[in-house]
C-alpha atoms as a PDB file:
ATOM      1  CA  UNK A   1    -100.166 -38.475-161.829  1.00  0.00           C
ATOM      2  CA  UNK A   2     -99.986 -36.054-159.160  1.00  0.00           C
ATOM      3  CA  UNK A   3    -103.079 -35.578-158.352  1.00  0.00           C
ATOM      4  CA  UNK A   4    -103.328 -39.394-158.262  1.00  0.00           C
ATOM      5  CA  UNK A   5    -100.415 -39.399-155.475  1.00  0.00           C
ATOM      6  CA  UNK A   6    -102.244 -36.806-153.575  1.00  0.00           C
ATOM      7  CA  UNK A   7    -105.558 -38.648-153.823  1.00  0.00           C
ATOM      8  CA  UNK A   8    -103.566 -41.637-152.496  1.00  0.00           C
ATOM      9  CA  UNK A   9    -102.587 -39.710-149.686  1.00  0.00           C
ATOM     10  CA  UNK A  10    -105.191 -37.731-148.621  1.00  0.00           C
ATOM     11  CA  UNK A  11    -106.957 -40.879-148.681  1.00  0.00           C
ATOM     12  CA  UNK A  12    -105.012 -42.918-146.429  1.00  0.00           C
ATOM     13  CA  UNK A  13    -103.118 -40.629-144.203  1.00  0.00           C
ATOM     14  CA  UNK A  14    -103.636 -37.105-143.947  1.00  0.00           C
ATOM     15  CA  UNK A  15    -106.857 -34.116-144.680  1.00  0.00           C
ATOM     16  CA  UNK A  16    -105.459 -30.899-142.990  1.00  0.00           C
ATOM     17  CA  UNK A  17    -107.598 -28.211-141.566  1.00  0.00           C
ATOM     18  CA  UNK A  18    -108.953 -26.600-144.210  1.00  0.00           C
ATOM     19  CA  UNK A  19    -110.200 -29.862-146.106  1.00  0.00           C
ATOM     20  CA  UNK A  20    -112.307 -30.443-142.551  1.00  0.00           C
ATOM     21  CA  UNK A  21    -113.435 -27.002-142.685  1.00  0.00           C
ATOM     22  CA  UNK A  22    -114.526 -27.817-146.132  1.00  0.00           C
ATOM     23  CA  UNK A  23    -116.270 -30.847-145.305  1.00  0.00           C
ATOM     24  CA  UNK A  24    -118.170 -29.364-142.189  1.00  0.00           C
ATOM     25  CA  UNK A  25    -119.459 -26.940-144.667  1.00  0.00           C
ATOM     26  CA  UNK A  26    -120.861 -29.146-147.503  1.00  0.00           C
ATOM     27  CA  UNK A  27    -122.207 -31.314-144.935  1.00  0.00           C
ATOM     28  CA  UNK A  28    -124.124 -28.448-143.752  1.00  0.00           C
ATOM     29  CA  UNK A  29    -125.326 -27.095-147.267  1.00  0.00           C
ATOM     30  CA  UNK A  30    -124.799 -29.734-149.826  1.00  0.00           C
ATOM     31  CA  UNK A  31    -125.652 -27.390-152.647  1.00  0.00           C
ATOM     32  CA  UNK A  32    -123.139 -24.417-151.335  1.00  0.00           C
ATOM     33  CA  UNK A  33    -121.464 -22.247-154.267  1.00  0.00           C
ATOM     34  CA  UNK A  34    -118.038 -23.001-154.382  1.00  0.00           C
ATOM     35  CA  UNK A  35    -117.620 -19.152-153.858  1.00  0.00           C
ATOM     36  CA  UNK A  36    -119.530 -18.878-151.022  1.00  0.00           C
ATOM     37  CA  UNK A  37    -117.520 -22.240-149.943  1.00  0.00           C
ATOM     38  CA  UNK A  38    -114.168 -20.585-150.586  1.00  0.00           C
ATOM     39  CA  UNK A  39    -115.012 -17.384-148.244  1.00  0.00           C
ATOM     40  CA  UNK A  40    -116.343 -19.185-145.279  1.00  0.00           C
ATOM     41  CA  UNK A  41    -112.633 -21.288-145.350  1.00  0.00           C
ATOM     42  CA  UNK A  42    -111.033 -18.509-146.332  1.00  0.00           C
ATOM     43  CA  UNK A  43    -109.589 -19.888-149.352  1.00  0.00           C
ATOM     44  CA  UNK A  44    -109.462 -18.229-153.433  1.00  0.00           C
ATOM     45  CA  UNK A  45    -112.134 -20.506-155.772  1.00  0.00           C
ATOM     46  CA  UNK A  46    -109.670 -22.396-157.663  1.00  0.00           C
ATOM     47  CA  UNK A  47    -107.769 -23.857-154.696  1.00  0.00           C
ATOM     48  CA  UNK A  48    -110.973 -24.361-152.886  1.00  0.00           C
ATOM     49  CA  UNK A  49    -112.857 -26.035-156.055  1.00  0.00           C
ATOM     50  CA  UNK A  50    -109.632 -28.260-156.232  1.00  0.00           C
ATOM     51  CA  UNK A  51    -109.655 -29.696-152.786  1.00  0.00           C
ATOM     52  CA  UNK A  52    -113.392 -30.519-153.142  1.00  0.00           C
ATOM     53  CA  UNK A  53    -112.864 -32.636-156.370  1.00  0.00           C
ATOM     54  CA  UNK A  54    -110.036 -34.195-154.530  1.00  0.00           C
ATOM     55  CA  UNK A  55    -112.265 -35.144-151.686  1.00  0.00           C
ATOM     56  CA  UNK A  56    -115.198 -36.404-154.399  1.00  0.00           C
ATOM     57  CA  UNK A  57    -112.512 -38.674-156.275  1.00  0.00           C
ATOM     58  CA  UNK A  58    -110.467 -40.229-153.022  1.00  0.00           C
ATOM     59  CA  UNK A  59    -113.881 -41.285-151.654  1.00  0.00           C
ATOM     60  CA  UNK A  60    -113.934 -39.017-148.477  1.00  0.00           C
ATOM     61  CA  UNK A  61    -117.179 -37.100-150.039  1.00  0.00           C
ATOM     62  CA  UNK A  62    -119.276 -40.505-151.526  1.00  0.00           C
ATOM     63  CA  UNK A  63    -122.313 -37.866-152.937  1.00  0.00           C
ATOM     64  CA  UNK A  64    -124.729 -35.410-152.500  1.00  0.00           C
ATOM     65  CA  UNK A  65    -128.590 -35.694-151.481  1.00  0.00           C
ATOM     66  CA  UNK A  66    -131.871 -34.067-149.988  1.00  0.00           C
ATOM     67  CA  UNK A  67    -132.882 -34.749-146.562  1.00  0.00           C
ATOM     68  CA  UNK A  68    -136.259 -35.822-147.089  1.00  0.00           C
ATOM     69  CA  UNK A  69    -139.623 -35.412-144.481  1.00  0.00           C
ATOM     70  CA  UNK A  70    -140.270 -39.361-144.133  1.00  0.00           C
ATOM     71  CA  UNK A  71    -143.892 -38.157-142.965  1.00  0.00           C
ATOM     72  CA  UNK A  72    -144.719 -36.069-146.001  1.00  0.00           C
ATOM     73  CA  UNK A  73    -143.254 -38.231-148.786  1.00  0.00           C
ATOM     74  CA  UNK A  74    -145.476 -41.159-146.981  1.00  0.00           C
ATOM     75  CA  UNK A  75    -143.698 -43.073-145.211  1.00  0.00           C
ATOM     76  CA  UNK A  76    -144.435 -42.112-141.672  1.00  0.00           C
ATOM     77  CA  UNK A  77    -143.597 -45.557-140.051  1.00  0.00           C
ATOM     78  CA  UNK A  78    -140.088 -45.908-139.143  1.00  0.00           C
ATOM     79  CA  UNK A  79    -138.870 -49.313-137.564  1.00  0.00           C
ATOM     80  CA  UNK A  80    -135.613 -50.754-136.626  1.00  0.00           C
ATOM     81  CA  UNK A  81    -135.410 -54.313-137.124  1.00  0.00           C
ATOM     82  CA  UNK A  82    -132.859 -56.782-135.508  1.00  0.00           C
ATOM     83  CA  UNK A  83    -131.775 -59.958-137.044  1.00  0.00           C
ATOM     84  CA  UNK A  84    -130.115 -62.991-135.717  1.00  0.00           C
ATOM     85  CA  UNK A  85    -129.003 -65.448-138.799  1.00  0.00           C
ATOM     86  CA  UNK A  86    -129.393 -69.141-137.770  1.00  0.00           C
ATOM     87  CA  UNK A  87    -125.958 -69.537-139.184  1.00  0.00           C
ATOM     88  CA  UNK A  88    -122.696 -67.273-139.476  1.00  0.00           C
ATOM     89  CA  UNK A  89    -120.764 -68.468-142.183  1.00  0.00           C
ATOM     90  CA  UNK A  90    -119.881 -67.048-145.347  1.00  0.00           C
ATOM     91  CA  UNK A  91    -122.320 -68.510-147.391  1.00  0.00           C
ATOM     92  CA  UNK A  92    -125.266 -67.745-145.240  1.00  0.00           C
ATOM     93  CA  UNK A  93    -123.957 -63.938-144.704  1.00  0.00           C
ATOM     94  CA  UNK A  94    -123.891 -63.094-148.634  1.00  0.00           C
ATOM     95  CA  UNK A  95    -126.898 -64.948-148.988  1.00  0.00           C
ATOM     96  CA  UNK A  96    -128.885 -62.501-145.936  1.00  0.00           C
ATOM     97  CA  UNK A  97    -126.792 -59.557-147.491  1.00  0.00           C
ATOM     98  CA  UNK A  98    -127.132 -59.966-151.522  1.00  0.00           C
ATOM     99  CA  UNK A  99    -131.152 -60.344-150.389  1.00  0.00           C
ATOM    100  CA  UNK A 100    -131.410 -57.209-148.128  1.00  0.00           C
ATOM    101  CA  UNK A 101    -130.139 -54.610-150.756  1.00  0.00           C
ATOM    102  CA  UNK A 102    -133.243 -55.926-153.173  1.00  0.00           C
ATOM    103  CA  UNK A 103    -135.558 -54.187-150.642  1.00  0.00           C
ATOM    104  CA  UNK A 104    -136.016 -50.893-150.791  1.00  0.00           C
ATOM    105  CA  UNK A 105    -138.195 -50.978-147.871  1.00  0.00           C
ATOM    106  CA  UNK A 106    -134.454 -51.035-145.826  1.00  0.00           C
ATOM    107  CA  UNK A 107    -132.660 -47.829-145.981  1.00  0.00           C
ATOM    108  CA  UNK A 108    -129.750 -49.065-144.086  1.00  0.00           C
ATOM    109  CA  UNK A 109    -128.659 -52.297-142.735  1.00  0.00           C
ATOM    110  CA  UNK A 110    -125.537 -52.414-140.101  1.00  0.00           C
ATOM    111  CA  UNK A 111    -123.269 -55.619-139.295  1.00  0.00           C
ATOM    112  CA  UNK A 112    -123.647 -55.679-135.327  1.00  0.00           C
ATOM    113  CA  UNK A 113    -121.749 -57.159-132.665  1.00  0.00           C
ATOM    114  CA  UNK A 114    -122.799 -58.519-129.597  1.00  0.00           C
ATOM    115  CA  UNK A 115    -126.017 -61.092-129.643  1.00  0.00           C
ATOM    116  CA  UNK A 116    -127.799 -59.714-133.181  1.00  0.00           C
ATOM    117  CA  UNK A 117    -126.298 -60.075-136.096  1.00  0.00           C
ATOM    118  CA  UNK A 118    -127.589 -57.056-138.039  1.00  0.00           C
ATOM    119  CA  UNK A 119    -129.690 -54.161-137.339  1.00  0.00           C
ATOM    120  CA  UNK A 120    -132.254 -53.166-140.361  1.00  0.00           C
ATOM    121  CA  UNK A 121    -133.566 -49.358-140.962  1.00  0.00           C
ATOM    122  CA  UNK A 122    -137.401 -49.487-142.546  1.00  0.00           C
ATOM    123  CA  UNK A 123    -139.618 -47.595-143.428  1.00  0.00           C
ATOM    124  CA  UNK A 124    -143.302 -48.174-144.151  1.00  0.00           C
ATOM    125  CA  UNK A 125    -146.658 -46.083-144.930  1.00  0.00           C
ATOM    126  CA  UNK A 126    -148.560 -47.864-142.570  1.00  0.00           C
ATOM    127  CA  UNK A 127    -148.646 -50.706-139.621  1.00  0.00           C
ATOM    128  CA  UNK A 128    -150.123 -52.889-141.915  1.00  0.00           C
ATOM    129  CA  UNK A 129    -147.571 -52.271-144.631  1.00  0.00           C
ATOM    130  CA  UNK A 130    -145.227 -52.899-142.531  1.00  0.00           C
ATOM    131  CA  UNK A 131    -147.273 -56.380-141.577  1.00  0.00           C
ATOM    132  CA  UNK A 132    -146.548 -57.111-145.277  1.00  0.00           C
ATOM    133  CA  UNK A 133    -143.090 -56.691-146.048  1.00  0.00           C
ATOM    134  CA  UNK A 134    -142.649 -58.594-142.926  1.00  0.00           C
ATOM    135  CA  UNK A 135    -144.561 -61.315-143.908  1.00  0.00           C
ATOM    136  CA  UNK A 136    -144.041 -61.811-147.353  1.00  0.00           C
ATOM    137  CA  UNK A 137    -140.289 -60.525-148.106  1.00  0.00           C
ATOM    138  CA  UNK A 138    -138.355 -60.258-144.708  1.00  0.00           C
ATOM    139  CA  UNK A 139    -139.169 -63.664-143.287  1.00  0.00           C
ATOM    140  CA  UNK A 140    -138.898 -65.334-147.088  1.00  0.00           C
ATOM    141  CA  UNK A 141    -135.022 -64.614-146.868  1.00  0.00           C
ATOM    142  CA  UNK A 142    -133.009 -67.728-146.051  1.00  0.00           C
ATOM    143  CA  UNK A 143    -131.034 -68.082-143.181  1.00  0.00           C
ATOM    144  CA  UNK A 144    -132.791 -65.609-140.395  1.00  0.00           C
ATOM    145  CA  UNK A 145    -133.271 -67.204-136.910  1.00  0.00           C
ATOM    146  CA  UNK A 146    -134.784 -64.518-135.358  1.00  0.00           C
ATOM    147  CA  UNK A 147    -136.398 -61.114-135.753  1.00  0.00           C
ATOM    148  CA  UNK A 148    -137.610 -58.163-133.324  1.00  0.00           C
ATOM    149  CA  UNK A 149    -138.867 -54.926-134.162  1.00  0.00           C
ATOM    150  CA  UNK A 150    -139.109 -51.888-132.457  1.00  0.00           C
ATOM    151  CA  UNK A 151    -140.755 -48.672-133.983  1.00  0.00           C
ATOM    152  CA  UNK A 152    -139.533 -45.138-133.764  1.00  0.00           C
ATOM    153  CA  UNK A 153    -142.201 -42.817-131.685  1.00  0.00           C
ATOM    154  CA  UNK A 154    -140.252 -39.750-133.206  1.00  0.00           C
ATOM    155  CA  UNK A 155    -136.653 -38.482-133.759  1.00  0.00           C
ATOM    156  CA  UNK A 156    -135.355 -36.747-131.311  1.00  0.00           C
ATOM    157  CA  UNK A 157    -131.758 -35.730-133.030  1.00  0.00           C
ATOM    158  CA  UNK A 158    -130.475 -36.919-136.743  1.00  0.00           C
ATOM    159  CA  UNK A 159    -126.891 -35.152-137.365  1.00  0.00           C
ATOM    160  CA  UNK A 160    -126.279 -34.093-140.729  1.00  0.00           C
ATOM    161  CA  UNK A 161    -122.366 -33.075-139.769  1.00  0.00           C
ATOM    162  CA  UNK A 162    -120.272 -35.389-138.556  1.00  0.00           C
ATOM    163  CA  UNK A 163    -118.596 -34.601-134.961  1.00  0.00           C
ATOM    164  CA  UNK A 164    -115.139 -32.436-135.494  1.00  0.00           C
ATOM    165  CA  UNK A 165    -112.111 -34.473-135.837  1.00  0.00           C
ATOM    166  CA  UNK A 166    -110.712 -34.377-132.161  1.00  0.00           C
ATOM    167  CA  UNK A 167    -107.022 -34.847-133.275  1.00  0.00           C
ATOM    168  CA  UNK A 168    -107.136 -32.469-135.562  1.00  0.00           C
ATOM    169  CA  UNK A 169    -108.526 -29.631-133.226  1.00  0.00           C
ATOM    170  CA  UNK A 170    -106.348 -30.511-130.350  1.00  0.00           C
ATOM    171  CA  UNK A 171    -109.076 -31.494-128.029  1.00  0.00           C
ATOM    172  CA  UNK A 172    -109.518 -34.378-125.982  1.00  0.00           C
END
Protein backbone atom coordinates (compact mmCIF):
# COMPACT_ATOMS: atom_id res chain seq x y z
CA UNK A 1 0.00 0.00 0.00
CA UNK A 2 2.84 2.19 0.38
CA UNK A 3 4.43 1.86 -2.42
CA UNK A 4 1.03 2.43 -4.07
CA UNK A 5 0.84 5.99 -2.18
CA UNK A 6 4.26 6.77 -3.34
CA UNK A 7 3.53 5.74 -6.92
CA UNK A 8 0.51 8.07 -6.58
CA UNK A 9 2.69 10.73 -5.71
CA UNK A 10 5.58 10.57 -7.57
CA UNK A 11 3.22 10.41 -10.30
CA UNK A 12 1.32 13.45 -9.89
CA UNK A 13 3.41 15.81 -7.91
CA UNK A 14 6.86 15.35 -7.14
CA UNK A 15 10.41 13.17 -8.73
CA UNK A 16 13.36 14.72 -6.72
CA UNK A 17 16.84 14.95 -8.00
CA UNK A 18 18.06 11.80 -7.95
CA UNK A 19 14.97 10.11 -9.79
CA UNK A 20 15.99 12.83 -12.79
CA UNK A 21 19.45 11.82 -12.49
CA UNK A 22 18.17 8.37 -12.89
CA UNK A 23 16.13 9.02 -15.78
CA UNK A 24 18.87 11.09 -17.72
CA UNK A 25 20.85 7.99 -17.35
CA UNK A 26 18.54 5.21 -18.70
CA UNK A 27 17.62 7.50 -21.35
CA UNK A 28 21.13 7.54 -22.31
CA UNK A 29 21.85 3.67 -21.99
CA UNK A 30 18.62 1.85 -21.85
CA UNK A 31 20.31 -1.41 -21.03
CA UNK A 32 22.60 0.19 -18.02
CA UNK A 33 23.34 -2.32 -14.97
CA UNK A 34 21.56 -1.20 -12.16
CA UNK A 35 25.10 -1.15 -10.50
CA UNK A 36 26.66 0.83 -12.83
CA UNK A 37 23.23 3.00 -12.54
CA UNK A 38 23.56 3.25 -8.77
CA UNK A 39 27.35 4.68 -8.94
CA UNK A 40 26.86 7.28 -11.55
CA UNK A 41 23.77 8.74 -8.99
CA UNK A 42 25.58 7.93 -6.28
CA UNK A 43 23.11 5.79 -4.74
CA UNK A 44 23.55 1.78 -2.97
CA UNK A 45 21.69 -0.94 -5.61
CA UNK A 46 18.72 -1.62 -3.62
CA UNK A 47 17.55 1.99 -3.21
CA UNK A 48 18.53 2.71 -6.73
CA UNK A 49 16.77 -0.61 -8.22
CA UNK A 50 13.69 0.61 -6.12
CA UNK A 51 13.26 4.03 -7.54
CA UNK A 52 13.56 2.60 -11.10
CA UNK A 53 10.64 0.07 -10.59
CA UNK A 54 8.81 2.95 -9.10
CA UNK A 55 9.34 5.01 -12.16
CA UNK A 56 8.40 1.71 -14.56
CA UNK A 57 5.01 1.18 -12.52
CA UNK A 58 3.79 5.12 -12.09
CA UNK A 59 4.21 5.43 -15.88
CA UNK A 60 7.11 8.04 -15.90
CA UNK A 61 9.47 5.24 -17.70
CA UNK A 62 6.61 3.67 -20.45
CA UNK A 63 9.61 0.97 -21.83
CA UNK A 64 12.71 0.22 -23.20
CA UNK A 65 13.89 -0.05 -27.01
CA UNK A 66 16.77 0.03 -29.73
CA UNK A 67 17.32 3.00 -31.75
CA UNK A 68 17.24 1.57 -35.03
CA UNK A 69 19.31 2.84 -38.55
CA UNK A 70 15.97 3.54 -40.68
CA UNK A 71 18.49 3.27 -43.77
CA UNK A 72 19.88 -0.15 -42.96
CA UNK A 73 16.74 -1.94 -41.75
CA UNK A 74 15.20 -0.55 -45.27
CA UNK A 75 13.35 1.97 -44.84
CA UNK A 76 15.35 4.89 -46.04
CA UNK A 77 12.35 7.19 -46.97
CA UNK A 78 11.18 9.23 -44.20
CA UNK A 79 8.08 11.61 -44.77
CA UNK A 80 6.00 13.77 -42.63
CA UNK A 81 2.55 13.90 -43.63
CA UNK A 82 -0.09 16.61 -42.67
CA UNK A 83 -3.72 16.01 -42.48
CA UNK A 84 -6.68 18.24 -42.46
CA UNK A 85 -10.06 16.09 -41.59
CA UNK A 86 -13.06 17.48 -43.56
CA UNK A 87 -14.84 17.34 -40.28
CA UNK A 88 -13.83 17.80 -36.45
CA UNK A 89 -16.21 16.08 -34.48
CA UNK A 90 -15.98 13.20 -32.36
CA UNK A 91 -17.10 10.72 -34.56
CA UNK A 92 -14.94 11.65 -37.46
CA UNK A 93 -11.72 12.01 -35.02
CA UNK A 94 -11.96 8.23 -33.65
CA UNK A 95 -12.83 7.20 -36.93
CA UNK A 96 -9.20 9.03 -38.58
CA UNK A 97 -7.54 7.83 -35.23
CA UNK A 98 -8.83 4.01 -34.66
CA UNK A 99 -7.66 3.81 -38.68
CA UNK A 100 -4.13 5.37 -38.33
CA UNK A 101 -2.80 2.95 -35.56
CA UNK A 102 -3.67 -0.13 -38.21
CA UNK A 103 -0.72 1.22 -40.28
CA UNK A 104 2.40 0.44 -39.44
CA UNK A 105 3.73 2.46 -42.16
CA UNK A 106 3.05 5.60 -39.35
CA UNK A 107 5.40 5.57 -36.53
CA UNK A 108 3.86 8.47 -34.86
CA UNK A 109 0.90 10.57 -35.43
CA UNK A 110 0.51 14.07 -33.35
CA UNK A 111 -2.92 16.04 -32.71
CA UNK A 112 -1.85 19.63 -34.08
CA UNK A 113 -3.12 22.95 -33.60
CA UNK A 114 -3.26 25.68 -35.82
CA UNK A 115 -4.65 24.96 -39.64
CA UNK A 116 -3.74 20.87 -39.82
CA UNK A 117 -5.27 18.70 -37.87
CA UNK A 118 -2.60 16.01 -37.42
CA UNK A 119 0.88 15.55 -38.41
CA UNK A 120 1.81 11.74 -39.56
CA UNK A 121 5.55 10.18 -39.18
CA UNK A 122 6.21 7.47 -42.25
CA UNK A 123 8.40 5.64 -43.31
CA UNK A 124 8.81 3.85 -46.64
CA UNK A 125 11.56 1.71 -48.67
CA UNK A 126 11.11 3.56 -51.62
CA UNK A 127 9.28 6.71 -53.50
CA UNK A 128 7.15 4.41 -55.04
CA UNK A 129 6.24 2.62 -51.84
CA UNK A 130 5.48 5.44 -50.51
CA UNK A 131 3.16 6.18 -53.87
CA UNK A 132 1.32 3.07 -52.55
CA UNK A 133 0.45 3.42 -49.11
CA UNK A 134 -0.63 6.76 -50.21
CA UNK A 135 -2.79 5.62 -52.67
CA UNK A 136 -4.28 2.65 -51.52
CA UNK A 137 -4.44 2.99 -47.49
CA UNK A 138 -3.93 6.75 -46.53
CA UNK A 139 -6.44 8.32 -48.88
CA UNK A 140 -9.02 5.11 -48.28
CA UNK A 141 -9.49 6.47 -44.61
CA UNK A 142 -12.76 8.36 -44.17
CA UNK A 143 -12.96 11.73 -43.26
CA UNK A 144 -9.45 13.39 -44.63
CA UNK A 145 -9.88 16.72 -46.53
CA UNK A 146 -6.56 17.28 -47.29
CA UNK A 147 -3.04 15.87 -47.37
CA UNK A 148 0.66 17.30 -47.98
CA UNK A 149 3.80 15.63 -47.70
CA UNK A 150 7.09 16.69 -47.23
CA UNK A 151 10.16 14.24 -47.12
CA UNK A 152 13.08 14.32 -44.78
CA UNK A 153 16.56 15.04 -46.84
CA UNK A 154 18.39 13.80 -43.58
CA UNK A 155 18.31 14.27 -39.75
CA UNK A 156 20.12 16.72 -38.58
CA UNK A 157 19.52 16.14 -34.55
CA UNK A 158 17.09 13.27 -32.90
CA UNK A 159 17.45 13.60 -28.88
CA UNK A 160 17.38 10.50 -27.09
CA UNK A 161 17.36 12.53 -23.46
CA UNK A 162 14.90 14.69 -22.75
CA UNK A 163 16.03 18.47 -21.87
CA UNK A 164 16.82 18.78 -17.85
CA UNK A 165 13.93 19.76 -15.81
CA UNK A 166 14.53 23.63 -15.45
CA UNK A 167 12.68 23.87 -12.05
CA UNK A 168 14.32 21.34 -10.69
CA UNK A 169 17.94 22.64 -11.48
CA UNK A 170 17.20 26.17 -10.59
CA UNK A 171 17.72 27.59 -13.98
CA UNK A 172 15.73 29.79 -15.96
Amino acid sequence: MLLYLYILVIKAIFMDKVDFSILNELQKNGRISNQELSDRVNLSPTPCARRVKILEQSGVIKGYSATIDTELFGLPIMAFVSVRLVKQTDSEIKVFENEIMALEEITACYLMSGRNDYLLQVFAASLKHYENFVRRKLTHIAGIGALETHFAFGQVKQASVLPSHGLLWGSQ
